[in-house]
N, C-alpha and C. Protein backbone atom coordinates (compact mmCIF):
# COMPACT_ATOMS: atom_id res chain seq x y z
N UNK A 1 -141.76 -99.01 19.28
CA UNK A 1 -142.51 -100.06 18.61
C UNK A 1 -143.02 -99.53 17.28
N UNK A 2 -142.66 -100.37 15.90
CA UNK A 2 -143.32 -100.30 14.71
C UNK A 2 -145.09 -100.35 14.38
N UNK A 3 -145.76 -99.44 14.17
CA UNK A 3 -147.27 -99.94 13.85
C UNK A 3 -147.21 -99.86 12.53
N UNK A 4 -146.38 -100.45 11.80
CA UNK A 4 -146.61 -100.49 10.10
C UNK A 4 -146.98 -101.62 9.80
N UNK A 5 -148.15 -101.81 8.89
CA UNK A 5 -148.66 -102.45 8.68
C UNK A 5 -148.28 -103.08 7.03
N UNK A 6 -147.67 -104.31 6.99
CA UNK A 6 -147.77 -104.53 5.72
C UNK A 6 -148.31 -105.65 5.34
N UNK A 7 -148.50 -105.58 3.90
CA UNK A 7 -149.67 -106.45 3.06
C UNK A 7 -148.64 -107.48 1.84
N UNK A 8 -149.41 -108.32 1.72
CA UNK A 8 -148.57 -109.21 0.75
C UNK A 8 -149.19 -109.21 -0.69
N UNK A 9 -148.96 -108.84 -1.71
CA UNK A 9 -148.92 -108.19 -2.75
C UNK A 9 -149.47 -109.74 -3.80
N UNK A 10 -150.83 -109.97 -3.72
CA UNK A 10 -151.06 -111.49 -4.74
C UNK A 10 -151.56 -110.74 -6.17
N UNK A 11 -151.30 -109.91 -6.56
CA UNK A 11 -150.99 -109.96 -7.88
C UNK A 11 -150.56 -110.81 -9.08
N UNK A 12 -149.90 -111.89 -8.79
CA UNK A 12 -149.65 -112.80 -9.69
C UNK A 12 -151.07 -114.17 -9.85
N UNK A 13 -151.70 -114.18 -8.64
CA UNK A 13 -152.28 -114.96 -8.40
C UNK A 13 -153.87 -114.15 -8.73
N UNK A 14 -153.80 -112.53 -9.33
CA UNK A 14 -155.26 -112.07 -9.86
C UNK A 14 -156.05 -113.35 -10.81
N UNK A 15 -155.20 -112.90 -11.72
CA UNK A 15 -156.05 -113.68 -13.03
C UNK A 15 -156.46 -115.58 -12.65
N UNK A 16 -155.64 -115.98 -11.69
CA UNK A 16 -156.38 -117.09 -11.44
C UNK A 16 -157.58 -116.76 -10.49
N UNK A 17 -157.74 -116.23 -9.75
CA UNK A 17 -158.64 -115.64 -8.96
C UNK A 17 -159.58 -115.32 -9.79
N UNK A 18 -159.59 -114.43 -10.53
CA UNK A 18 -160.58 -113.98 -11.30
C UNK A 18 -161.27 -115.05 -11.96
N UNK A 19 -160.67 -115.76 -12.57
CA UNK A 19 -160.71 -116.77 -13.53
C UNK A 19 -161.95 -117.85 -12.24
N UNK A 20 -161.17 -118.17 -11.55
CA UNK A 20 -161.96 -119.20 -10.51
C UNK A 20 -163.30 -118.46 -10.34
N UNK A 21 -163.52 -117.28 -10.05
CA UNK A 21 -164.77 -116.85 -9.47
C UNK A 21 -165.33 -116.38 -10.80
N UNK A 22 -165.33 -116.35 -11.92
CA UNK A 22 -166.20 -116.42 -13.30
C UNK A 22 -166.29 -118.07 -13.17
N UNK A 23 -165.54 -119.28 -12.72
CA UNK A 23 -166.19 -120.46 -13.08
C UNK A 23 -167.54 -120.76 -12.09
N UNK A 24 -166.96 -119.87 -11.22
CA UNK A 24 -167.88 -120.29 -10.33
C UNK A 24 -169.26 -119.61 -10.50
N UNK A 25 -169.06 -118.43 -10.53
CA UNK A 25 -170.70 -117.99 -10.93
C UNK A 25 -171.05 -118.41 -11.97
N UNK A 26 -170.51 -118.98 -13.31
CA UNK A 26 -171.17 -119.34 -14.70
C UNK A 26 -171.76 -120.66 -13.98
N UNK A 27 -171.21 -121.70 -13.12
CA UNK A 27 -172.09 -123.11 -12.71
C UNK A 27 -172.97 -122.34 -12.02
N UNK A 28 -172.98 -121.70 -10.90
CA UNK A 28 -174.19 -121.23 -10.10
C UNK A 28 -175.27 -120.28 -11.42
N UNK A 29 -174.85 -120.02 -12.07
CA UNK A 29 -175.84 -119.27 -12.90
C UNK A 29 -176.63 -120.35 -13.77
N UNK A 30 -175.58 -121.17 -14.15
CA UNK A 30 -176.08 -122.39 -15.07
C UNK A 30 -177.22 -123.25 -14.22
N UNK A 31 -177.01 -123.43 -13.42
CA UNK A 31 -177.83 -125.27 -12.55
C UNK A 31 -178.63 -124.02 -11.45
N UNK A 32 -178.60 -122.78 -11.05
CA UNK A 32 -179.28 -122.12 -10.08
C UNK A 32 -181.01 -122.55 -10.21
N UNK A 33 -181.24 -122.78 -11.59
CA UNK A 33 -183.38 -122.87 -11.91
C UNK A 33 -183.28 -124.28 -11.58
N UNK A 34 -182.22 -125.27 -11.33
CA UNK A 34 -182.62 -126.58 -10.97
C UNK A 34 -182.67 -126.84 -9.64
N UNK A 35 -182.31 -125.91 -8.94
CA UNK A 35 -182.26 -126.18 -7.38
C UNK A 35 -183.97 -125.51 -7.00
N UNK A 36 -184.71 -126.25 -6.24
CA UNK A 36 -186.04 -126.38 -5.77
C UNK A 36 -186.39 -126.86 -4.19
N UNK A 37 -186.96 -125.88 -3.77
CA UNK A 37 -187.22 -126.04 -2.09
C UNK A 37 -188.53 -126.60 -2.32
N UNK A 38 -188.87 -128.02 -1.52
CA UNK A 38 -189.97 -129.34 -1.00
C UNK A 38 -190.15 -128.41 0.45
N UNK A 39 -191.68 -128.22 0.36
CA UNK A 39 -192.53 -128.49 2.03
C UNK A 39 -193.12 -129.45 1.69
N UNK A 40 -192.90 -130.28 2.63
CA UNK A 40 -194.24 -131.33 2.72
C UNK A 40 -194.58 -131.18 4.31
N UNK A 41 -195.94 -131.77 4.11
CA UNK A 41 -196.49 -131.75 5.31
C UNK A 41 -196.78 -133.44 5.48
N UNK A 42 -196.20 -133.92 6.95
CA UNK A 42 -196.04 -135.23 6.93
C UNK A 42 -197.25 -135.71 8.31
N UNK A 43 -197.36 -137.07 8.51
CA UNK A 43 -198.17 -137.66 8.98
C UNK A 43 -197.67 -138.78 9.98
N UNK A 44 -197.25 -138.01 11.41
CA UNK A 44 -196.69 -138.69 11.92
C UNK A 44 -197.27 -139.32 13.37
N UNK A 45 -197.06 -140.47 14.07
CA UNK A 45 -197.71 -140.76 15.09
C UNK A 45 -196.44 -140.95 16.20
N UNK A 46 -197.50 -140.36 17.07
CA UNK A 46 -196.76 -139.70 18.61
C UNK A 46 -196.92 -141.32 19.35
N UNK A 47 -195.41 -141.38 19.79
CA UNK A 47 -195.27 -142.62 20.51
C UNK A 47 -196.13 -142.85 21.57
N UNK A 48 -195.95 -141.45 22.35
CA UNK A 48 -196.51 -141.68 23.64
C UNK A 48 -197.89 -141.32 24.21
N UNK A 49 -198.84 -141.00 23.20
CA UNK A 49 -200.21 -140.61 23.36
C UNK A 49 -200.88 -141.91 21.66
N UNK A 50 -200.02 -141.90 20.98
CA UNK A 50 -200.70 -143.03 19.75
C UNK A 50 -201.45 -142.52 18.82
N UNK A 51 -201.37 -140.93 19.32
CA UNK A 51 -202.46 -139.97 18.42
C UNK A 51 -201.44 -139.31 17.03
N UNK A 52 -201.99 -139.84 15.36
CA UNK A 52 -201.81 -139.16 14.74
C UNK A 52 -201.71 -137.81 14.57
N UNK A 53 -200.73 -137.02 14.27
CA UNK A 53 -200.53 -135.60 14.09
C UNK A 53 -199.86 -135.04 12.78
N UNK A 54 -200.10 -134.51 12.58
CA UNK A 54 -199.47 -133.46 11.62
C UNK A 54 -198.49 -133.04 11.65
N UNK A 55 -197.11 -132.80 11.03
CA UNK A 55 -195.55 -131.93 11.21
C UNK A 55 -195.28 -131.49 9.81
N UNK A 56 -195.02 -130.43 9.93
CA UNK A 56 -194.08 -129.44 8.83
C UNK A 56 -192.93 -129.97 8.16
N UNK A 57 -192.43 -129.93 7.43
CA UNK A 57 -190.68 -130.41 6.80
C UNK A 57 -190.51 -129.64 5.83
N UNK A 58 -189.04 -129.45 5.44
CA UNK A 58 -189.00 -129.20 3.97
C UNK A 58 -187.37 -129.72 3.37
N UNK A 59 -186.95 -129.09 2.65
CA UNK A 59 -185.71 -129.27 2.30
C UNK A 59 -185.27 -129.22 0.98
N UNK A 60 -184.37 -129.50 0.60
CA UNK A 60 -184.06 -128.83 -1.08
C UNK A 60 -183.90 -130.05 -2.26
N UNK A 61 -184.24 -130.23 -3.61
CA UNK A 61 -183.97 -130.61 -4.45
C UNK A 61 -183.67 -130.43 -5.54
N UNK A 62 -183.49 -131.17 -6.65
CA UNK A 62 -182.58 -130.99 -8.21
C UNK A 62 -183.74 -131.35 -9.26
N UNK A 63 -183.99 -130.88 -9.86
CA UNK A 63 -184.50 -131.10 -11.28
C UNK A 63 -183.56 -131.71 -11.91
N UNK A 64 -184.22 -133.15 -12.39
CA UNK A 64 -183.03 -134.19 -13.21
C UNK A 64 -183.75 -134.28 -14.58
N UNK A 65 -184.51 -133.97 -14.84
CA UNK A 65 -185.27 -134.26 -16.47
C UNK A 65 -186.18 -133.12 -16.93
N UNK A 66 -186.52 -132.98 -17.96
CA UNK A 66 -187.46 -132.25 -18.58
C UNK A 66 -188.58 -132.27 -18.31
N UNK A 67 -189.10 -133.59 -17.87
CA UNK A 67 -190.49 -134.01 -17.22
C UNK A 67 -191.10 -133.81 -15.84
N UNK A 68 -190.32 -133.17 -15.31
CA UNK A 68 -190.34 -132.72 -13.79
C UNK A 68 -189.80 -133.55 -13.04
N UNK A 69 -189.02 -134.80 -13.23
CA UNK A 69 -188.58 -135.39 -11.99
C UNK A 69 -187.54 -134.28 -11.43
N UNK A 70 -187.85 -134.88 -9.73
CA UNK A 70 -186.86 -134.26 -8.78
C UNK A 70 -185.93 -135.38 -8.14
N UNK A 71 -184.66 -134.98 -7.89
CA UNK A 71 -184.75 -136.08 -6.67
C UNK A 71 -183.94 -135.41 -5.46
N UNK A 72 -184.21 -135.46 -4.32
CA UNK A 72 -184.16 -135.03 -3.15
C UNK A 72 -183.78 -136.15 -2.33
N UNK A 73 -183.42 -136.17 -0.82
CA UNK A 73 -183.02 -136.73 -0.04
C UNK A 73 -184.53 -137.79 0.77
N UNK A 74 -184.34 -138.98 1.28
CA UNK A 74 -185.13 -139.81 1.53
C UNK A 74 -186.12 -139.24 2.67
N UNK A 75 -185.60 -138.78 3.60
CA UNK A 75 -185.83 -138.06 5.01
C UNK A 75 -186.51 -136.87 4.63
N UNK A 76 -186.80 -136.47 3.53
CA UNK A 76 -187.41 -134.94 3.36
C UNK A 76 -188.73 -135.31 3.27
N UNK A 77 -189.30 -136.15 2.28
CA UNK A 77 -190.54 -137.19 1.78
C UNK A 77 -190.81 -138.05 2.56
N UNK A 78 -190.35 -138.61 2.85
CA UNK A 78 -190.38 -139.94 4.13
C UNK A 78 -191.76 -139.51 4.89
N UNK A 79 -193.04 -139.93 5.16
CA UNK A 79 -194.46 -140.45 5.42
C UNK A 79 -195.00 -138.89 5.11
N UNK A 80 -194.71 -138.01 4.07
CA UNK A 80 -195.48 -136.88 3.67
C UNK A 80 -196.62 -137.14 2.90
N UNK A 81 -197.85 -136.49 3.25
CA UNK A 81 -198.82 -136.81 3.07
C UNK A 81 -199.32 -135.44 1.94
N UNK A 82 -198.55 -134.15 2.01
CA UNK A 82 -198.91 -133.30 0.84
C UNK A 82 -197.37 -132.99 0.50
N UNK A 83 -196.73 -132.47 -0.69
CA UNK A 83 -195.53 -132.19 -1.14
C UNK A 83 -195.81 -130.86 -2.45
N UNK A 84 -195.34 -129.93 -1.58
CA UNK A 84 -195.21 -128.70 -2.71
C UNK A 84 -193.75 -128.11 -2.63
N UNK A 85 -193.70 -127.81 -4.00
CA UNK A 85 -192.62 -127.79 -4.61
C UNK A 85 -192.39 -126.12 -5.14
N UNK A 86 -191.71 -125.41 -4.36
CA UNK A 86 -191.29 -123.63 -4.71
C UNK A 86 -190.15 -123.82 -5.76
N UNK A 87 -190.16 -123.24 -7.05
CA UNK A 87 -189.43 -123.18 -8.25
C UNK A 87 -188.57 -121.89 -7.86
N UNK A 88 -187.41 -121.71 -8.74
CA UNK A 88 -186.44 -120.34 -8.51
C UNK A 88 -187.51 -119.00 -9.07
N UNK A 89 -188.44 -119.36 -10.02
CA UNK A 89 -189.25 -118.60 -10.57
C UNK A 89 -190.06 -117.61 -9.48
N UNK A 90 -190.10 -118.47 -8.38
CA UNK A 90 -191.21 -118.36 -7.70
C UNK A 90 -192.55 -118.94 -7.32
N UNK A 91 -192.71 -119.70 -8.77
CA UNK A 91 -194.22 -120.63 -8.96
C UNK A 91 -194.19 -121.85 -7.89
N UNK A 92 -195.12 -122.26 -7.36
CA UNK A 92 -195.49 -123.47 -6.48
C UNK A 92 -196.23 -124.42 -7.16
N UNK A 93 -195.59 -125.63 -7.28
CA UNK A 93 -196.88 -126.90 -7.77
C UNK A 93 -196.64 -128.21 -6.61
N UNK A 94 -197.55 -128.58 -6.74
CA UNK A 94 -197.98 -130.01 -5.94
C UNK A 94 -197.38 -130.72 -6.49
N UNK A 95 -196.62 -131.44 -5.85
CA UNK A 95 -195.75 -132.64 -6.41
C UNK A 95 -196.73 -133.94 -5.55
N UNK A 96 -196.67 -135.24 -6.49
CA UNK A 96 -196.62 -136.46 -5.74
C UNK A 96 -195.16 -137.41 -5.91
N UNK A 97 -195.54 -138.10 -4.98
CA UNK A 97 -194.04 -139.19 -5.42
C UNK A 97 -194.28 -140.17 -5.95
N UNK A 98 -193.03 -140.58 -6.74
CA UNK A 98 -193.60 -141.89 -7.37
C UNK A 98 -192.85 -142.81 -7.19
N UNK A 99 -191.85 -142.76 -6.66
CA UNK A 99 -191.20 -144.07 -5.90
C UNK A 99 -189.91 -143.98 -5.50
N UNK A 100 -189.81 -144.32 -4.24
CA UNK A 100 -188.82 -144.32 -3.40
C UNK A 100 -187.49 -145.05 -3.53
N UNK A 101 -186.69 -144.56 -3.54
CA UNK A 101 -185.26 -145.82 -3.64
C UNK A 101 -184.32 -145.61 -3.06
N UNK A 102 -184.68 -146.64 -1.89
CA UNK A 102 -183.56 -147.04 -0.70
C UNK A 102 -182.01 -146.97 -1.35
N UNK A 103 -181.12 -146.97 -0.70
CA UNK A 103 -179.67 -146.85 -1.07
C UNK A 103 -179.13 -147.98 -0.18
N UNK A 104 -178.21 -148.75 -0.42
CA UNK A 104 -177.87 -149.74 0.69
C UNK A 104 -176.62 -149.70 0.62
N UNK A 105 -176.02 -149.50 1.91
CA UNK A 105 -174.55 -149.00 2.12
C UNK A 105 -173.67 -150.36 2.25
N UNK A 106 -172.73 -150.64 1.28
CA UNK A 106 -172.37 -151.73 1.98
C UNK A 106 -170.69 -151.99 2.72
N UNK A 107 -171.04 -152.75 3.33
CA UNK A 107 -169.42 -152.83 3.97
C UNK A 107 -168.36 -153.71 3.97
């Protein structure tokens, strides 16, 4: 029995390779300070006792303007009662929302 091991030689296919993974880190380097992790802390009521409680969330969003809008997914915000916002920097600020917009799927 042979244990030689051989390899298939993509040499022709370097420089696209290369090429692909410089596009790819120049977008991740480019848009990386617009991506922003949301905790909010939400305000939710327990079906089966009726007693308001407190729950954790978080999840990720985009910086779309100069002015600080974000926009993030509906379900992240959805009945949050505080919303802070962790920058790539590191810095934390309090976000509020300012208005919600349903999407309507149609068929």
């Amino acid at each position: 029995m042979n244990n030689t091991i051989s390899f298939i030689d993509h040499t022709p296919d370097a420089g696209l390779l290369d090429a692909y993974s410089k596009t790819i880190t120049g977008v991740v380097g480019e848009i990386a300070q617009s991506v922003v992790h949301i905790q909010v802390q939400k305000k939710l009521n327990d079906r089966r006792t009726g007693i308001d409680r407190g729950q954790q969330g978080s999840g990720s969003g985009f910086i779309i303007s100069s002015d600080g809008y974000i926009v993030t997914n509906s379900h992240v915000i959805e009945n949050a009662v505080d919303i802070k916002v962790n920058f790539s920097d590191g810095s934390i600020e309090k976000a509020e929302l300012k208005e919600l917009i349903h999407q309507r799927i149609l068929r």
